[in-house]
C-alpha atoms as a PDB file:
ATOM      1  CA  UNK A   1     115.591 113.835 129.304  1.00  0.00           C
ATOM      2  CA  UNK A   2     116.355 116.527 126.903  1.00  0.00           C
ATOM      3  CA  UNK A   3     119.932 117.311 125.654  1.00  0.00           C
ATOM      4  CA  UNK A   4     121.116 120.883 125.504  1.00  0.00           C
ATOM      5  CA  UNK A   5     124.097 120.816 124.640  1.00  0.00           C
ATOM      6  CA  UNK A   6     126.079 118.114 121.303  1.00  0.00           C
ATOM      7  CA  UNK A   7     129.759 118.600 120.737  1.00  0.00           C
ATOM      8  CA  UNK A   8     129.503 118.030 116.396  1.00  0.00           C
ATOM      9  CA  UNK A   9     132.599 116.540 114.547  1.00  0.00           C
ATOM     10  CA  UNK A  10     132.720 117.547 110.857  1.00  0.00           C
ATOM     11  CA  UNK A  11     135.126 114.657 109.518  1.00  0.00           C
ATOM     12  CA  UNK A  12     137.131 115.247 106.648  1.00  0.00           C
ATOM     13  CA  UNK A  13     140.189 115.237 104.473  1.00  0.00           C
ATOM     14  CA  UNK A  14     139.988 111.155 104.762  1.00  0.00           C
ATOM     15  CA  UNK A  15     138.739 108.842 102.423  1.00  0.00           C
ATOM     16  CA  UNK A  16     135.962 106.358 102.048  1.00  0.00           C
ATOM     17  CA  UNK A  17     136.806 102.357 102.271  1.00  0.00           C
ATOM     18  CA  UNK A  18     133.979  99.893 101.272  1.00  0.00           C
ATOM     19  CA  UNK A  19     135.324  96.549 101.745  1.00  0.00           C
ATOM     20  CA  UNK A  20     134.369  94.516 103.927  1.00  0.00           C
ATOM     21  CA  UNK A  21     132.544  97.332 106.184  1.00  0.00           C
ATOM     22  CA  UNK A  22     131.699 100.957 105.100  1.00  0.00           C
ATOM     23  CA  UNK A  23     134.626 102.583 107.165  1.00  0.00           C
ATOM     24  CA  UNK A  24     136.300 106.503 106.476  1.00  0.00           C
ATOM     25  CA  UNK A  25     140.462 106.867 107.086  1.00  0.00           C
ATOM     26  CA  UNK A  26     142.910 109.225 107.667  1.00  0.00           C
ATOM     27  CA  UNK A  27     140.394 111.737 108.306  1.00  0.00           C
ATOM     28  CA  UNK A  28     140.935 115.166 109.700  1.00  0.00           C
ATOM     29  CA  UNK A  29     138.311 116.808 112.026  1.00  0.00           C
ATOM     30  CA  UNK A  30     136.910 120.357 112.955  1.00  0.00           C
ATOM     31  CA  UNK A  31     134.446 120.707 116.281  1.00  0.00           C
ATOM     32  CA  UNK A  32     131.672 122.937 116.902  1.00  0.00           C
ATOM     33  CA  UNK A  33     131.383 122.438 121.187  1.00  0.00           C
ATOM     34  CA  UNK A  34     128.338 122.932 122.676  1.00  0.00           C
ATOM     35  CA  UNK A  35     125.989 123.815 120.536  1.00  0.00           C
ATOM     36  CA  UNK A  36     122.574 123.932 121.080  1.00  0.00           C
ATOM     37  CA  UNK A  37     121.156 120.857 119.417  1.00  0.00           C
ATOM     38  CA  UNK A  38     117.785 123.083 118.508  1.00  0.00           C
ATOM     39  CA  UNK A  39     119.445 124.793 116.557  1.00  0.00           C
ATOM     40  CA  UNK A  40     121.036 122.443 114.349  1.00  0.00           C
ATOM     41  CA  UNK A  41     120.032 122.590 110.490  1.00  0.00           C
ATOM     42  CA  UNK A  42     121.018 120.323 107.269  1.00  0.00           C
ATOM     43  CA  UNK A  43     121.868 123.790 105.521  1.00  0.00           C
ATOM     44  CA  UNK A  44     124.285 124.764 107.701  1.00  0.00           C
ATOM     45  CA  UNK A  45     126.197 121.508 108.374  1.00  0.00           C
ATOM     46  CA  UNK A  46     126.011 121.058 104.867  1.00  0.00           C
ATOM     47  CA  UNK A  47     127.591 124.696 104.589  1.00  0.00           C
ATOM     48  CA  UNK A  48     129.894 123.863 107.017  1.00  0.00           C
ATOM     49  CA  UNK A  49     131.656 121.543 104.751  1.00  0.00           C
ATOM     50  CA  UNK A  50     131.496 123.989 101.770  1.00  0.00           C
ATOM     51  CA  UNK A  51     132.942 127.273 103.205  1.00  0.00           C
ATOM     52  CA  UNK A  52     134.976 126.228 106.133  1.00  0.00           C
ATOM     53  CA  UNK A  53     136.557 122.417 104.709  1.00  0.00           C
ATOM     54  CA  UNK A  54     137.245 122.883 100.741  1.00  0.00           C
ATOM     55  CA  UNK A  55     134.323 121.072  99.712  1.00  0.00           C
ATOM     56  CA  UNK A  56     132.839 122.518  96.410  1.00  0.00           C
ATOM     57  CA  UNK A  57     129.932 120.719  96.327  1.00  0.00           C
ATOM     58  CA  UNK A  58     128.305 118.291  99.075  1.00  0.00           C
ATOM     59  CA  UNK A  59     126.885 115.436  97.264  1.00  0.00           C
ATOM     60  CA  UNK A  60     126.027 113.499 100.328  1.00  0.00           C
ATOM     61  CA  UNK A  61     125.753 114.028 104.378  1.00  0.00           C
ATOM     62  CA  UNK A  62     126.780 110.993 106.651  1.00  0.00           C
ATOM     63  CA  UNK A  63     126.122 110.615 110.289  1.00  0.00           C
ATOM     64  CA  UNK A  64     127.351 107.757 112.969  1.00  0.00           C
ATOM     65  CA  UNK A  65     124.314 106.565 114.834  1.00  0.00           C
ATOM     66  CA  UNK A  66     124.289 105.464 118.149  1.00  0.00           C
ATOM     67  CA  UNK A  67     124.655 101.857 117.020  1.00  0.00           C
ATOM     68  CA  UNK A  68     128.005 103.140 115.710  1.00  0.00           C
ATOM     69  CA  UNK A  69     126.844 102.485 111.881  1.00  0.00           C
ATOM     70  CA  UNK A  70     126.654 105.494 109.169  1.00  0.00           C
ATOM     71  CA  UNK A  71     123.764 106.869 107.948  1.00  0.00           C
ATOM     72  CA  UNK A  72     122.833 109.458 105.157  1.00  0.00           C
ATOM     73  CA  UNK A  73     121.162 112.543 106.176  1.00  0.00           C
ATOM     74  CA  UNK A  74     118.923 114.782 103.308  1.00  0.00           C
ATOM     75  CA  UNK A  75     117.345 117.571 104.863  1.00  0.00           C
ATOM     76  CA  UNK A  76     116.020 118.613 107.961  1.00  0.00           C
ATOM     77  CA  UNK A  77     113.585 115.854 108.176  1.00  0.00           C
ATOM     78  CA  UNK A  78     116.659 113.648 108.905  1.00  0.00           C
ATOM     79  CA  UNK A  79     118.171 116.195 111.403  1.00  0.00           C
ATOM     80  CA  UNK A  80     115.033 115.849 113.102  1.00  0.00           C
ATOM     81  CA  UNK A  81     115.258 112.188 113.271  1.00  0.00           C
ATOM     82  CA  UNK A  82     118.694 112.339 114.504  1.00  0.00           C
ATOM     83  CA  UNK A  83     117.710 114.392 117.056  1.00  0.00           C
ATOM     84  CA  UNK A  84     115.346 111.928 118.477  1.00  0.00           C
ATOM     85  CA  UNK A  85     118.076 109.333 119.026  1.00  0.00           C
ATOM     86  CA  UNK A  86     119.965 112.089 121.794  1.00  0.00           C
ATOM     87  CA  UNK A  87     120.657 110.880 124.918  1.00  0.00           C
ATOM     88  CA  UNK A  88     123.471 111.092 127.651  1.00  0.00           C
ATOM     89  CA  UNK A  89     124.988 108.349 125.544  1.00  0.00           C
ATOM     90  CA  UNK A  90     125.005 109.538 122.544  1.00  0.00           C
ATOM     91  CA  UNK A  91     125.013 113.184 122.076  1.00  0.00           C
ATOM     92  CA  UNK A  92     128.139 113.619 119.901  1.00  0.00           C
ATOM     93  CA  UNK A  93     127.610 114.377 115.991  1.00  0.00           C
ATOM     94  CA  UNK A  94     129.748 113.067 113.462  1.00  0.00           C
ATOM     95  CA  UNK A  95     129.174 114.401 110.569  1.00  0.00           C
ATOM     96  CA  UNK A  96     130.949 113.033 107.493  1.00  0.00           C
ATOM     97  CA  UNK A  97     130.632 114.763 103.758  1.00  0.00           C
ATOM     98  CA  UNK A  98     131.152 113.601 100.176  1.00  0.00           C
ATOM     99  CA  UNK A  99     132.025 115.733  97.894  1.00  0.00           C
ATOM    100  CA  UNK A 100     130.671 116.084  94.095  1.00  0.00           C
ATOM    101  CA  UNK A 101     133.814 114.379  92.436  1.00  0.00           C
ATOM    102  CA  UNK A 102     134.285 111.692  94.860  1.00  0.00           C
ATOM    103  CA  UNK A 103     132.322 108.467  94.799  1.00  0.00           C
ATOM    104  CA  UNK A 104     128.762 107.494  96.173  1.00  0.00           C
ATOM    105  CA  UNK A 105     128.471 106.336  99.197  1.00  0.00           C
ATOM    106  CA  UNK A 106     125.479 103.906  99.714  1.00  0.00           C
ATOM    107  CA  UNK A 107     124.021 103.299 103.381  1.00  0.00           C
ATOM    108  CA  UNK A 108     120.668 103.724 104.945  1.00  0.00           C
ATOM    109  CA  UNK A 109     119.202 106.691 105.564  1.00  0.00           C
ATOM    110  CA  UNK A 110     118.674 107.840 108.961  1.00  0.00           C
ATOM    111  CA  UNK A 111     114.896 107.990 109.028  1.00  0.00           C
ATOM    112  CA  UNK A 112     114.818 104.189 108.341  1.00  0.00           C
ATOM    113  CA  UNK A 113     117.025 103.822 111.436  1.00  0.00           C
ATOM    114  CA  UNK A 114     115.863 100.638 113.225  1.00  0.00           C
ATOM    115  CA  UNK A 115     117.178 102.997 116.722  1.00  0.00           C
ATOM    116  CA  UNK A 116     114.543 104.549 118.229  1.00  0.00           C
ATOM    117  CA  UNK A 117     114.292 105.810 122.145  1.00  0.00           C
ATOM    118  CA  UNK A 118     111.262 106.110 124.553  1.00  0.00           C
ATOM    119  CA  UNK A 119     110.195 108.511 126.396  1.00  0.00           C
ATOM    120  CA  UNK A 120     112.764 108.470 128.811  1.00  0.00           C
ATOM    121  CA  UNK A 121     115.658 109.432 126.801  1.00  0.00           C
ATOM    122  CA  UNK A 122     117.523 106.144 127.484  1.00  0.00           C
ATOM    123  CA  UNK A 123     117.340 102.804 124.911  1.00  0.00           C
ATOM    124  CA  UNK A 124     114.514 100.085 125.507  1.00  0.00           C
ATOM    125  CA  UNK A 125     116.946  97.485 126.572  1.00  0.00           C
ATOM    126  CA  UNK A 126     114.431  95.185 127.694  1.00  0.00           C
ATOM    127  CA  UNK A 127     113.229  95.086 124.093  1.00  0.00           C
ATOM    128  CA  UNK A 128     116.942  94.648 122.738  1.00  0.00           C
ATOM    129  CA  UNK A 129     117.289  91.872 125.673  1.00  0.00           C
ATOM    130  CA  UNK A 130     114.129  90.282 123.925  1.00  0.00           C
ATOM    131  CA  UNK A 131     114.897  90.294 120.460  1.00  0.00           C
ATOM    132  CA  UNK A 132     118.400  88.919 121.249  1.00  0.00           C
ATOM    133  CA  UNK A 133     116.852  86.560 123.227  1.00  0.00           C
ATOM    134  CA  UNK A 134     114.349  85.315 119.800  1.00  0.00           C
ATOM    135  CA  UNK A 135     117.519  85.238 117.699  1.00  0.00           C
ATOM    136  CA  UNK A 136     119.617  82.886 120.265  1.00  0.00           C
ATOM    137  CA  UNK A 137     116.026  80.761 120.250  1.00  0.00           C
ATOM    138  CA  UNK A 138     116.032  80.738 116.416  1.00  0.00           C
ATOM    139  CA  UNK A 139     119.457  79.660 116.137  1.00  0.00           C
ATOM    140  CA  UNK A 140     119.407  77.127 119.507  1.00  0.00           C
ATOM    141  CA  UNK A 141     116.886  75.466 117.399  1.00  0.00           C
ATOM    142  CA  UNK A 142     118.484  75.326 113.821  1.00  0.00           C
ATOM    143  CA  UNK A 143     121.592  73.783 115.745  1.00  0.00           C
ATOM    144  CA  UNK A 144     123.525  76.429 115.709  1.00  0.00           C
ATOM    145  CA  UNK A 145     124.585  79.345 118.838  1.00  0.00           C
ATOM    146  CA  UNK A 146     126.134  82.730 119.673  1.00  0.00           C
END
């Protein structure tokens, strides 16, 4: 199924906490609502930030995946990959920015995602059920369980 239509959330405004999970606060937002996901370009999310939010300089580009975890994005090769992982479930952008004097933030990058979606448009959950299924196994016979 293709998506036409994302709503995008530029967060901002917030700050960055690294312990114990990489979380960002107090965090202000501005929407762009129905925008055609074809369309969608590093440059101009990246510009988005700069000439609309008070960044000066955007040192790094974050997205939320679908597994809820955040993920850098350089270039359009990873707005591509993004784009892959639409679906009716997920098809809501945020979009979080560091700026040039604030600190690095260190995640994966979104084209090492481990997400990926068939053909259908929809997750493989049988393959989720089975790897799931291999860790209980693996821990059922150390001793331990879920």
């Amino acid at each position: 199924m293709m998506i036409s239509e994302v709503d995008i959330v530029f967060n901002y405004g917030g700050k960055w906490v690294f312990s114990p999970d990489l979380v960002y606060c107090e965090k202000l937002v501005h929407l762009w609502t129905s925008f055609d996901p074809d369309l969608l370009s590093y440059k101009d999310i990246r510009d988005e930030f700069t000439s609309r939010l008070g960044f000066v300089k955007v040192k790094q580009l974050l997205v939320v995946g679908p597994s809820g975890k955040y993920y850098l994005v350089e270039g359009d090769k990873s707005i591509r990959a993004l784009l892959c992982l639409l679906c009716n479930k997920f098809k809501v952008l945020n979009f979080f920015a560091v700026d040039e004097s604030e600190s690095t933030v260190f995640s994966l990058h979104i084209t090492d995602c481990e997400h990926s979606l068939g053909s259908g448009g929809e997750y493989d959950l049988q393959m989720v059920r089975n790897i799931i299924m291999r860790k209980w196994r693996v821990l059922a016979m150390k001793g331990g369980g879920l």
